[in-house]
N, C-alpha and C. Protein backbone atom coordinates (compact mmCIF):
# COMPACT_ATOMS: atom_id res chain seq x y z
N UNK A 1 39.05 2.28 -39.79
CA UNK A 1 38.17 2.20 -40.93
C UNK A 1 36.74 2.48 -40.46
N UNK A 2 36.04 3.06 -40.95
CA UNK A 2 35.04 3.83 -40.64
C UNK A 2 34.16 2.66 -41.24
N UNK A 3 32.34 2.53 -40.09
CA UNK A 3 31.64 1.73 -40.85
C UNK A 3 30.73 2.01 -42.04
N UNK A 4 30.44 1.51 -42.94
CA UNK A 4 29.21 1.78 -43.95
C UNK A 4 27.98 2.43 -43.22
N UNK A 5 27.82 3.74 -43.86
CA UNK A 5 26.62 4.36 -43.21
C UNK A 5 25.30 3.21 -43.06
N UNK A 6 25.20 2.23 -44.15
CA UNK A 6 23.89 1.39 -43.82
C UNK A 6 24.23 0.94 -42.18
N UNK A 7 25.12 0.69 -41.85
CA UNK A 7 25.66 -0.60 -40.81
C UNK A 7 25.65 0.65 -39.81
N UNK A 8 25.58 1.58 -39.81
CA UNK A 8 26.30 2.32 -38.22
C UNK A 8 24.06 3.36 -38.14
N UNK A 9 23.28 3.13 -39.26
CA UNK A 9 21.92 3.89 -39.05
C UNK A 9 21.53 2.14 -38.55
N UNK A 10 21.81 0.76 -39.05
CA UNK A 10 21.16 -0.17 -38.39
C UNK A 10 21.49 -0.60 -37.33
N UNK A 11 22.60 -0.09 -36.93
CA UNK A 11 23.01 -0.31 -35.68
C UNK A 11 22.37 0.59 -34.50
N UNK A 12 21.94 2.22 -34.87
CA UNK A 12 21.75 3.18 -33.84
C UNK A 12 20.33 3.02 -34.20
N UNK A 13 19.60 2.18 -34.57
CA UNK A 13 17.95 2.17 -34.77
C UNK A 13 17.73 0.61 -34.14
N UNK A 14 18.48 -0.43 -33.66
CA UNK A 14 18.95 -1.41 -32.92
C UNK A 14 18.69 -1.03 -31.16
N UNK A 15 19.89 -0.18 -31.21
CA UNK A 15 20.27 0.25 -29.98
C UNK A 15 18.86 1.29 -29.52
N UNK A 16 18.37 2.07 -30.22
CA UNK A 16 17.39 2.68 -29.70
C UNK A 16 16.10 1.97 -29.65
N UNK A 17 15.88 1.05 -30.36
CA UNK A 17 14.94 0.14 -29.90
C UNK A 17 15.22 -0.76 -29.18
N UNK A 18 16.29 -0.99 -28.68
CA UNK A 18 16.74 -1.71 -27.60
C UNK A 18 16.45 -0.83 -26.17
N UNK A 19 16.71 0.53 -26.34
CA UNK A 19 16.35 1.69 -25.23
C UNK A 19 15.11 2.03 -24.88
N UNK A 20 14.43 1.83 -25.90
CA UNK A 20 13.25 2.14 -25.70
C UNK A 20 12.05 1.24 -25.47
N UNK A 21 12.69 0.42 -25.48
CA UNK A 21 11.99 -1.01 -24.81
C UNK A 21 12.38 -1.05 -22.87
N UNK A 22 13.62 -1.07 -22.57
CA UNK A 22 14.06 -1.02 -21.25
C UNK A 22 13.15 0.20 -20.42
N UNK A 23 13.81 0.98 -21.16
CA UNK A 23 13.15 2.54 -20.18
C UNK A 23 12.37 2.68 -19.20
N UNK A 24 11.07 2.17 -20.23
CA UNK A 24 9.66 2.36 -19.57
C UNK A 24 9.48 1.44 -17.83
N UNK A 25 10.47 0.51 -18.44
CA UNK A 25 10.79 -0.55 -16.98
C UNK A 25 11.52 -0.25 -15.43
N UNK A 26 12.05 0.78 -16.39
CA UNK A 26 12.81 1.63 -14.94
C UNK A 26 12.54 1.85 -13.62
N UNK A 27 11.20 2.32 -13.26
CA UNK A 27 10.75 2.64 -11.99
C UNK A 27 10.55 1.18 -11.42
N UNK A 28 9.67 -0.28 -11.79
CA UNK A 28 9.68 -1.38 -11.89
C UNK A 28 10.88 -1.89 -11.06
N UNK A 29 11.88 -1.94 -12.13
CA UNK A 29 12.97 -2.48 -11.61
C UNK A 29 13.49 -2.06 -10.18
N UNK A 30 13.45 -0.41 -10.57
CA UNK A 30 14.09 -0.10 -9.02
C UNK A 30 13.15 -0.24 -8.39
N UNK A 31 11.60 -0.39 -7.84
CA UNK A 31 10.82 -0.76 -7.04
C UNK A 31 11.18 -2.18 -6.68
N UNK A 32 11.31 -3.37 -7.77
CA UNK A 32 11.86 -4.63 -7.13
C UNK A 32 12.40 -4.71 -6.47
N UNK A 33 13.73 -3.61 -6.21
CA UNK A 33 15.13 -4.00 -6.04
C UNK A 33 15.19 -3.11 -4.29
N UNK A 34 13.99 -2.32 -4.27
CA UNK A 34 13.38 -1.59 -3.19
C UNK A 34 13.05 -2.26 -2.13
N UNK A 35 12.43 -3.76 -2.43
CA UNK A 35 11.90 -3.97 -1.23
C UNK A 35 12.35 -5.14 -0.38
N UNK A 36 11.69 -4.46 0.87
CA UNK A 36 12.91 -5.71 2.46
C UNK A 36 14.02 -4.00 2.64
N UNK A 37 13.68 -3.01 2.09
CA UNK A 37 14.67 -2.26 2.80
C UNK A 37 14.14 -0.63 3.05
N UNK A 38 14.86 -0.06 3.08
CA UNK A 38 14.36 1.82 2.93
C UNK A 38 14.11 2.37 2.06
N UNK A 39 12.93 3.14 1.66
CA UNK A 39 12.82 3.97 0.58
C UNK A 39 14.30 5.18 0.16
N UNK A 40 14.60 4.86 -1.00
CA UNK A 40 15.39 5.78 -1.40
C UNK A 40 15.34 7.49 -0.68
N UNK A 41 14.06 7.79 -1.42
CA UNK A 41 13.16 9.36 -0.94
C UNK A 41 13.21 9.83 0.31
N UNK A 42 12.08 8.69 1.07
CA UNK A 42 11.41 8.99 2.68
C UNK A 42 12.63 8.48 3.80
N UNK A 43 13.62 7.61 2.87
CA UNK A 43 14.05 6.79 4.12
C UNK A 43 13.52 6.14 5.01
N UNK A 44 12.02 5.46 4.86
CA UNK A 44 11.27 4.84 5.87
C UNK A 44 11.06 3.42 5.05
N UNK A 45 10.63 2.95 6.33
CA UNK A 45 10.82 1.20 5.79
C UNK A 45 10.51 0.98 4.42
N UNK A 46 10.59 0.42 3.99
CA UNK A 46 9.37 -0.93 2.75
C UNK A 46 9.55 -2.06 2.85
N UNK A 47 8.51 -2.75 2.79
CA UNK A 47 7.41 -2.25 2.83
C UNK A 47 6.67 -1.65 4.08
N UNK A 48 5.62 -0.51 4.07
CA UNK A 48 5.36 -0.40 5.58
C UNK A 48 3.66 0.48 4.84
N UNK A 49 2.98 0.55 6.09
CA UNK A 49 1.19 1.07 5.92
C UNK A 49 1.11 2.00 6.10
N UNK A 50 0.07 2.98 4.98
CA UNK A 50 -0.12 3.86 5.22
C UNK A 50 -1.49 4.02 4.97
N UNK A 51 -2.38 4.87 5.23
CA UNK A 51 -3.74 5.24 4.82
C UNK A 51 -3.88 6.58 3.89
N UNK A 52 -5.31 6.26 2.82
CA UNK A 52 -5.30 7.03 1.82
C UNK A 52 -5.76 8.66 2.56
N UNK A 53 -5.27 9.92 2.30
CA UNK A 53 -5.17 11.12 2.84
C UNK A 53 -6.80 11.57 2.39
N UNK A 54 -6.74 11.76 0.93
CA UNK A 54 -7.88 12.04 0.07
C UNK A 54 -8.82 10.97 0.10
N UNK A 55 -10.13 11.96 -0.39
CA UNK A 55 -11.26 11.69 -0.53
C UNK A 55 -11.88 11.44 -1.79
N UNK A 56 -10.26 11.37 -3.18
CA UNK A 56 -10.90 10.70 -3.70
C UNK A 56 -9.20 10.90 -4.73
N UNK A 57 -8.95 9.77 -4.97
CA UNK A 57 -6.93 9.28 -5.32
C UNK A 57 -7.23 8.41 -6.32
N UNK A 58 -6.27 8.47 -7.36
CA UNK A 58 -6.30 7.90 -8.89
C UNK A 58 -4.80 6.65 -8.42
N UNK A 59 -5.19 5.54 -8.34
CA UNK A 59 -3.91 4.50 -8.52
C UNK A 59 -3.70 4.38 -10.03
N UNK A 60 -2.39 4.42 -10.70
CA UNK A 60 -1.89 4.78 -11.74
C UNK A 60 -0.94 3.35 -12.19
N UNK A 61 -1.17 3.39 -13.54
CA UNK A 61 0.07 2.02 -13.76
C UNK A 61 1.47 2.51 -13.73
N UNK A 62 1.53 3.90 -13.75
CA UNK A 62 3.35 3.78 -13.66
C UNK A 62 3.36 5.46 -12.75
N UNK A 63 4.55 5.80 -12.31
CA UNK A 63 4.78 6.58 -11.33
C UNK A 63 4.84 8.08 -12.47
N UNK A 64 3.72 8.12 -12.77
CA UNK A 64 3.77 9.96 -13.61
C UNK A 64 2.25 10.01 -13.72
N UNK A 65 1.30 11.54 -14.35
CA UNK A 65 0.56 11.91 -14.82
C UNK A 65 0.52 11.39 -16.11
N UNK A 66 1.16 11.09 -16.93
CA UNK A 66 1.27 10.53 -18.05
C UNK A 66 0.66 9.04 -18.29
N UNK A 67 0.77 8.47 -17.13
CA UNK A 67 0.58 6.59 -17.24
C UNK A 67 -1.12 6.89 -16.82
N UNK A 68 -1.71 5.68 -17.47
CA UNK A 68 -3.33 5.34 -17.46
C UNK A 68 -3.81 5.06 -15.95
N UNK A 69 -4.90 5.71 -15.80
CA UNK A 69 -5.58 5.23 -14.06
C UNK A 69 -5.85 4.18 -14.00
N UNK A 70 -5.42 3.16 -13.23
CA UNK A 70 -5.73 1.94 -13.23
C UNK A 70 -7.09 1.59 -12.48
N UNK A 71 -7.15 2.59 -11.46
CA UNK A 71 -8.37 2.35 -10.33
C UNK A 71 -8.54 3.63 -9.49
N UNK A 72 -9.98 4.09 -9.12
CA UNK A 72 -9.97 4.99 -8.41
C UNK A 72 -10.50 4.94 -7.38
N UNK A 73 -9.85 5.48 -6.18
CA UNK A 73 -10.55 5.12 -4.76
C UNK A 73 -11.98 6.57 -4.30
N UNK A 74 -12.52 6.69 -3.68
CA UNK A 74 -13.50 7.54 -3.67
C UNK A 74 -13.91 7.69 -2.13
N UNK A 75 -13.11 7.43 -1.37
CA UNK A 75 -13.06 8.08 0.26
C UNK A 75 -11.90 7.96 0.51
N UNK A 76 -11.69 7.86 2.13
CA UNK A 76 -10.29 8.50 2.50
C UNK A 76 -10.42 7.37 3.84
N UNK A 77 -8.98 7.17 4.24
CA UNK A 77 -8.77 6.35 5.40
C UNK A 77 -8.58 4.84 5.09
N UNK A 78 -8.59 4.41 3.72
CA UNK A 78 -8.28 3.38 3.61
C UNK A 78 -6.93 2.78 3.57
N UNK A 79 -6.51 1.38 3.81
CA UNK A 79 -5.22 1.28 4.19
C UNK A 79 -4.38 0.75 2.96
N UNK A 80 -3.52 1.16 2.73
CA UNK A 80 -2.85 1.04 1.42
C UNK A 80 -0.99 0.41 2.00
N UNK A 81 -0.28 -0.46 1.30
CA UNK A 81 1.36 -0.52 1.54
C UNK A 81 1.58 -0.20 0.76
N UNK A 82 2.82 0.59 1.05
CA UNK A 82 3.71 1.28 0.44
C UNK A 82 4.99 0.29 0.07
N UNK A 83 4.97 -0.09 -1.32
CA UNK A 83 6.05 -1.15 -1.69
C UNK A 83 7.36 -1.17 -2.18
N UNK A 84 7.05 0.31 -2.75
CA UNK A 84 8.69 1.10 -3.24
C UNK A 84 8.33 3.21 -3.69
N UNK A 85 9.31 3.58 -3.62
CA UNK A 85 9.19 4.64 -4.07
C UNK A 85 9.44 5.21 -5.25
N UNK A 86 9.32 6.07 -6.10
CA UNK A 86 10.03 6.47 -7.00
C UNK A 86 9.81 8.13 -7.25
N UNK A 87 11.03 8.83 -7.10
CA UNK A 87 10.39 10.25 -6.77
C UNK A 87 9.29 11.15 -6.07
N UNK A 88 8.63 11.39 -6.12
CA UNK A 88 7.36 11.87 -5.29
C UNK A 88 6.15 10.73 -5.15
N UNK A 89 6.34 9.41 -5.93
CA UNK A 89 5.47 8.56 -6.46
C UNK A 89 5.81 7.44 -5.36
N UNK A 90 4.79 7.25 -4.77
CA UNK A 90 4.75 5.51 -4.08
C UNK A 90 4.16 4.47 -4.74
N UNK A 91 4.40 3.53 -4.78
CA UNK A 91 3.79 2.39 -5.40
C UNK A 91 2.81 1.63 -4.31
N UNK A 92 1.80 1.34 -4.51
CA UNK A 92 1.36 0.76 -3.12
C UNK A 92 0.06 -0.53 -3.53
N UNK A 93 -0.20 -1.05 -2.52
CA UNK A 93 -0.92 -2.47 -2.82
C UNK A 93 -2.35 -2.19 -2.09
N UNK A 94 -3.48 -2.33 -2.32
CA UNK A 94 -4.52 -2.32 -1.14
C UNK A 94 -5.04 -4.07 -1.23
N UNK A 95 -6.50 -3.78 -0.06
CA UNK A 95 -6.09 -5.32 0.65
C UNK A 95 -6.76 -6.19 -0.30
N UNK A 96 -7.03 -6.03 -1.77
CA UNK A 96 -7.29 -7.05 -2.83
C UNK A 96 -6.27 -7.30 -3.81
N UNK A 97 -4.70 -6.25 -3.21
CA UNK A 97 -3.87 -7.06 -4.02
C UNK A 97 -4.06 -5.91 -5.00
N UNK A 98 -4.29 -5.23 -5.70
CA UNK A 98 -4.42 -4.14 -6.39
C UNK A 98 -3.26 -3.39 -6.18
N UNK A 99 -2.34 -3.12 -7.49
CA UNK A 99 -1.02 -2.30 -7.06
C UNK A 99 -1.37 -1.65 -7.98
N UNK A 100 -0.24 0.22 -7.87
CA UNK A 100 -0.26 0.82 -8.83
C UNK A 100 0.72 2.34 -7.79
N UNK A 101 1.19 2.98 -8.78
CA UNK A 101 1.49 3.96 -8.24
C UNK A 101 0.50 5.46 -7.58
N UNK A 102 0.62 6.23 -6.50
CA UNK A 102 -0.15 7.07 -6.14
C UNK A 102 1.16 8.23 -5.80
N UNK A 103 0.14 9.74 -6.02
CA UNK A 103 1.47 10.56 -5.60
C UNK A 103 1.44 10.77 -4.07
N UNK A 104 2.17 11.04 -3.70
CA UNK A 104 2.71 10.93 -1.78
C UNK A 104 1.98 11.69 -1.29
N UNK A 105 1.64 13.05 -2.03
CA UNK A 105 0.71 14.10 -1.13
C UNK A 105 -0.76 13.64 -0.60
N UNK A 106 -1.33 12.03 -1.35
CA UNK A 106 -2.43 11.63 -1.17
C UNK A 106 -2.68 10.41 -0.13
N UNK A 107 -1.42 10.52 0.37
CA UNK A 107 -1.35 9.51 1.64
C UNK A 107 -0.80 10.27 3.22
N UNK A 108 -1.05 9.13 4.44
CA UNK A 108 -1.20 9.42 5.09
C UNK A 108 -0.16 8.83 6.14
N UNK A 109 0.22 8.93 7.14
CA UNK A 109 0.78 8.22 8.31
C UNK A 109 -0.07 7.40 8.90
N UNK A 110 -1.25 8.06 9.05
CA UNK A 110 -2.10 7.37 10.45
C UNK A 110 -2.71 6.01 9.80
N UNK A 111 -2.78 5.26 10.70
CA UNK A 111 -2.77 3.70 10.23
C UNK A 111 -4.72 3.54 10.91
N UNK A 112 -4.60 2.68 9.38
CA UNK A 112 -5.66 2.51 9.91
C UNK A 112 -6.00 0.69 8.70
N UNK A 113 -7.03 -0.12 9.26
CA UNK A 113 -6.92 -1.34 8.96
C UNK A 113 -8.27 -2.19 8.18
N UNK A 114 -8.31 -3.18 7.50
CA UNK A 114 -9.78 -3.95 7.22
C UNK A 114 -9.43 -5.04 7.85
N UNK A 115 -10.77 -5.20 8.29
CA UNK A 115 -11.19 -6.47 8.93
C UNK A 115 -10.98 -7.60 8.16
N UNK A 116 -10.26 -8.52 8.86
CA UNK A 116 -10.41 -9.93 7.77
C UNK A 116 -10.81 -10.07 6.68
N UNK A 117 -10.36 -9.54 5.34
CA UNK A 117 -10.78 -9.21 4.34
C UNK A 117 -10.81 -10.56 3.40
N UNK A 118 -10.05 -11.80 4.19
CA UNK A 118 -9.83 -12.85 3.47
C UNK A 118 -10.99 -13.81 3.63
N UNK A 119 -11.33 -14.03 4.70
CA UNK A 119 -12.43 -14.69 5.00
C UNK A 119 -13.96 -14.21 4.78
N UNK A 120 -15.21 -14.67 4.72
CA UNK A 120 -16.38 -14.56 5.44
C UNK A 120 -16.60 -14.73 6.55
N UNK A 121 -17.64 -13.96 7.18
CA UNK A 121 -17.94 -13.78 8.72
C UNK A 121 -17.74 -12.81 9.25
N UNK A 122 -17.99 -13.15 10.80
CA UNK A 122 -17.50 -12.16 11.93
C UNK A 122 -16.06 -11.97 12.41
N UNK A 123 -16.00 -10.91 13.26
CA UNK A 123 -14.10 -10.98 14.18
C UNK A 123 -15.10 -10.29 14.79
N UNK A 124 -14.64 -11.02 16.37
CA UNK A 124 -15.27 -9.70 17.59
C UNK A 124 -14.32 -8.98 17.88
N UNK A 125 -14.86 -7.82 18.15
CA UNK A 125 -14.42 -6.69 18.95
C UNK A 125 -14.58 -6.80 20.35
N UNK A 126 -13.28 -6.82 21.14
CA UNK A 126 -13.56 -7.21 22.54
C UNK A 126 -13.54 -5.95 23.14
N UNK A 127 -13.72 -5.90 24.49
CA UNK A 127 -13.89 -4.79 25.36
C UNK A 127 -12.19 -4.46 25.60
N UNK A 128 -11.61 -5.90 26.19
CA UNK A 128 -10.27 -5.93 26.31
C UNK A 128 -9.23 -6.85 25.76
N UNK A 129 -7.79 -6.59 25.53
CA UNK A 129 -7.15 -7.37 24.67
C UNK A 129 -6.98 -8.48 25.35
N UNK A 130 -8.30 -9.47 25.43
CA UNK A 130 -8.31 -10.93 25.97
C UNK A 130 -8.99 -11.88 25.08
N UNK A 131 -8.80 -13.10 24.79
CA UNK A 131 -9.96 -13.58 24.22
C UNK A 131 -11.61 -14.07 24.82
N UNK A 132 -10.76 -13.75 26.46
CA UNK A 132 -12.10 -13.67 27.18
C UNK A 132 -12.86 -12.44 27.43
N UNK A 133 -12.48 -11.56 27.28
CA UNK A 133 -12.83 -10.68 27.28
C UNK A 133 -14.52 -9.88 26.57
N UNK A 134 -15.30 -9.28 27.10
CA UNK A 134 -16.85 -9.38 26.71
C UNK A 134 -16.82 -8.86 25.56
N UNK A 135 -17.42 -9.14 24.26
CA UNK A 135 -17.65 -8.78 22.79
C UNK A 135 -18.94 -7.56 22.54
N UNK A 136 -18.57 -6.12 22.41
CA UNK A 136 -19.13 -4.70 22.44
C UNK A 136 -19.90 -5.20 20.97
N UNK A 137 -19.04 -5.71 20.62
CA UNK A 137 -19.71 -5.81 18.57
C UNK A 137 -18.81 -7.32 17.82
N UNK A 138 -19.49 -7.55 16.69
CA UNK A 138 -19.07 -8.39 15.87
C UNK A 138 -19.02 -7.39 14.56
N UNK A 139 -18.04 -7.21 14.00
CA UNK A 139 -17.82 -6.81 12.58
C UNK A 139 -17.64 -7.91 11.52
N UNK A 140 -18.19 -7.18 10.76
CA UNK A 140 -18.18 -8.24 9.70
C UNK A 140 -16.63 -8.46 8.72
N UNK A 141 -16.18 -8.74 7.87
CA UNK A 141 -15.24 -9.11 6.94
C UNK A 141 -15.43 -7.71 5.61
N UNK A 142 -14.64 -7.02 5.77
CA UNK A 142 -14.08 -5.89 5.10
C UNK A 142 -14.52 -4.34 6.18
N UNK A 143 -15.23 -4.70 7.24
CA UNK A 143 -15.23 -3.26 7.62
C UNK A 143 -13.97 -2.84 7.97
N UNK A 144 -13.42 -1.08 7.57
CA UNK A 144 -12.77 -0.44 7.87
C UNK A 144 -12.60 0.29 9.22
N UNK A 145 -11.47 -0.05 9.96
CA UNK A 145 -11.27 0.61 11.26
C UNK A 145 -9.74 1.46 11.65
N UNK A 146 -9.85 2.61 12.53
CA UNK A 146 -8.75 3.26 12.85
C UNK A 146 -8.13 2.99 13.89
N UNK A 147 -6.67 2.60 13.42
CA UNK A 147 -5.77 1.48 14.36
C UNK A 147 -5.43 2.77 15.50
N UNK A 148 -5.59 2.41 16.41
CA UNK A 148 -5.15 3.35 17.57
C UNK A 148 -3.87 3.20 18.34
N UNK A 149 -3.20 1.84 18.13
CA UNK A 149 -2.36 1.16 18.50
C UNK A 149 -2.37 -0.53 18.85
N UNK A 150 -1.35 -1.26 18.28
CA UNK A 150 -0.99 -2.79 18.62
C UNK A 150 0.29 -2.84 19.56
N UNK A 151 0.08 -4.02 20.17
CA UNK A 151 0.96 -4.72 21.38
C UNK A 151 2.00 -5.48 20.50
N UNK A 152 1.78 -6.22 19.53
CA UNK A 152 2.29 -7.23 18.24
C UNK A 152 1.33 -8.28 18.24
N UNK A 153 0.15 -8.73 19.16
CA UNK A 153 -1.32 -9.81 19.33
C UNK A 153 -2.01 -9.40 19.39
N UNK A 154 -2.53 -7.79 19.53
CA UNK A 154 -3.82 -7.30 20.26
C UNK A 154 -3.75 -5.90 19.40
N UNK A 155 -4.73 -5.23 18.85
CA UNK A 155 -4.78 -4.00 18.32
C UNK A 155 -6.32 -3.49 18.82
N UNK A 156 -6.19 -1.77 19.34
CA UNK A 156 -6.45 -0.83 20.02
C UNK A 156 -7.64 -0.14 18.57
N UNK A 157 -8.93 -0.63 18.27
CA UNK A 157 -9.05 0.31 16.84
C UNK A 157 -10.63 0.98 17.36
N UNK A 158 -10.60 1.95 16.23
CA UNK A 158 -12.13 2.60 16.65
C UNK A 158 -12.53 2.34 15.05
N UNK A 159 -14.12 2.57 15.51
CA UNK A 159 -14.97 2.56 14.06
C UNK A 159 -16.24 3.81 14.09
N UNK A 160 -15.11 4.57 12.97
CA UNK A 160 -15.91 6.30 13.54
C UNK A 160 -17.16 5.99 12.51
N UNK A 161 -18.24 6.78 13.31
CA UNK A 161 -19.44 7.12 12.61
C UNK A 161 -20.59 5.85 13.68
N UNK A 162 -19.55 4.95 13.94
CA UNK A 162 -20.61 3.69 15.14
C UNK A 162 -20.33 3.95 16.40
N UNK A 163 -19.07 4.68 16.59
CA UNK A 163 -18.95 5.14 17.93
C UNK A 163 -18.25 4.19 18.98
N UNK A 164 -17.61 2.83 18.21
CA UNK A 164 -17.47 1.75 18.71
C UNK A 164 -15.76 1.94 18.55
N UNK A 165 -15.03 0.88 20.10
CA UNK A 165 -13.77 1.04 20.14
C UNK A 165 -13.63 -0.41 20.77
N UNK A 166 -12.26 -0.92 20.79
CA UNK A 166 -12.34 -1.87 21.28
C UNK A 166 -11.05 -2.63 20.58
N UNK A 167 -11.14 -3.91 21.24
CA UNK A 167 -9.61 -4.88 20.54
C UNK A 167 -9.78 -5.49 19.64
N UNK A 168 -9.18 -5.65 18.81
CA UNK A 168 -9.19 -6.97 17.41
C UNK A 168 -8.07 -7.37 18.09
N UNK A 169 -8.09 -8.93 17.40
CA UNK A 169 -6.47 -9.60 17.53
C UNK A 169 -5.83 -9.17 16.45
N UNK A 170 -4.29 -8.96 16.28
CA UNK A 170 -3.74 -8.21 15.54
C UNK A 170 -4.00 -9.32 14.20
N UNK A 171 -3.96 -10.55 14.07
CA UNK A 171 -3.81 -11.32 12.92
C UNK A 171 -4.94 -11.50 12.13
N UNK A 172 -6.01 -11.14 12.59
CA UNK A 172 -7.56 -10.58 12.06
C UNK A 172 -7.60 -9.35 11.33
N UNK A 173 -6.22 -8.43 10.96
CA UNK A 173 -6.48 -7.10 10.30
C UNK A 173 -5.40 -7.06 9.75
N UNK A 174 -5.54 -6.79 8.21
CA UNK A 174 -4.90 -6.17 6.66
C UNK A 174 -4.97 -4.82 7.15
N UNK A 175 -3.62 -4.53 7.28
CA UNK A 175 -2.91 -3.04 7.68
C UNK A 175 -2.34 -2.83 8.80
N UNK A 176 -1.68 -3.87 9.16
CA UNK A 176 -1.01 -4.18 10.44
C UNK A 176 -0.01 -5.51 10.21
N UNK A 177 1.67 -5.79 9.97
CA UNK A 177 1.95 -6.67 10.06
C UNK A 177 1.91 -7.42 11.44
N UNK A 178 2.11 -8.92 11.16
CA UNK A 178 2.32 -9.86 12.18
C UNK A 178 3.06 -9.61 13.13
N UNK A 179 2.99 -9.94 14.46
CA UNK A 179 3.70 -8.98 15.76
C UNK A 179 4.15 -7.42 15.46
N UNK A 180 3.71 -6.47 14.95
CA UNK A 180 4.38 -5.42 14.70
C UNK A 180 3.60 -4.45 15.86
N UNK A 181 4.61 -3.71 16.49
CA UNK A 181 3.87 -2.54 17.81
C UNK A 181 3.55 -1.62 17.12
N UNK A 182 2.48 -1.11 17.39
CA UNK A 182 1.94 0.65 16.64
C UNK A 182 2.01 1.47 17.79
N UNK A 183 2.23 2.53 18.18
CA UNK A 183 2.11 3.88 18.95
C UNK A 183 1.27 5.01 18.06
């Protein structure tokens, strides 16, 4: 028995507003369901750091040209995680916690980190990865530096344009997990 046309148009105007509510959630979901493991796409960790390529990258609320700019960055080298993927689109966090999607061509491999971005104050920069070791500089809390390499306690960074190189302790820098080795 066939249903009453009223009952089978309130049913498929139901169901499509039932669809069209989910949809938009899609990339979301599979980004949740993304992370603690491998990107679908890259096959490389997630979450894991990368730095911004461009000199000047639109973070987006959803993974297309279509979704609103949420925030725009306006140099290059800053350190961004990568939290899930979705097609050419990464989703990524910078170090105020700020998420949004960016497209992949605008990121980078080379790691690079902010200074204690949580606190006020100084972090010295030592000569060597000691805590005795003689202090070249004191940076302040958000300067940006290029990770050259970590031990998993000690990170290797420079700060171009001051000419300055030297050790941070690895737990003093947003863009570097806890014990993690860089090469």
């Amino acid at each position: 028995m066939a249903l009453p046309p009223k009952v089978t148009r309130r049913t498929f105007l139901m169901l499509s507003f039932l669809l069209a509510s989910i949809l938009p959630d899609l990339p979301v979901l599979e980004a949740q369901a993304q992370a603690g493991r491998v990107g679908r796409v890259t096959r490389l960790d997630l979450p894991r750091f990368v730095s911004l390529k461009a000199s000047k990258a639109r973070l987006r609320v959803g993974p297309g040209v279509q979704y609103p700019v949420k925030w725009e960055y306006l140099a290059p080298n800053i350190p961004l995680e990568v939290i899930a993927e979705f097609g050419n689109w990464r989703r990524v966090r910078d170090w105020t916690s700020a998420e949004g999607w960016m497209y992949h061509t605008l990121l980078a491999g080379r790691r690079t980190a902010v200074v204690s971005p949580w606190r006020a104050g100084v972090t010295s920069l030592r000569r060597y990865p000691s805590a005795h070791a003689s202090i070249p500089a004191s940076l302040e809390s958000g300067v940006f530096v290029e990770v050259e390499d970590c031990s998993g306690t000690w990170c290797k960074v420079q700060i171009k344009g001051a000419e300055l190189e030297g050790y941070i302790q690895q737990i003093a820098l947003w863009g570097v997990y806890p014990g993690e080795v860089v090469r």
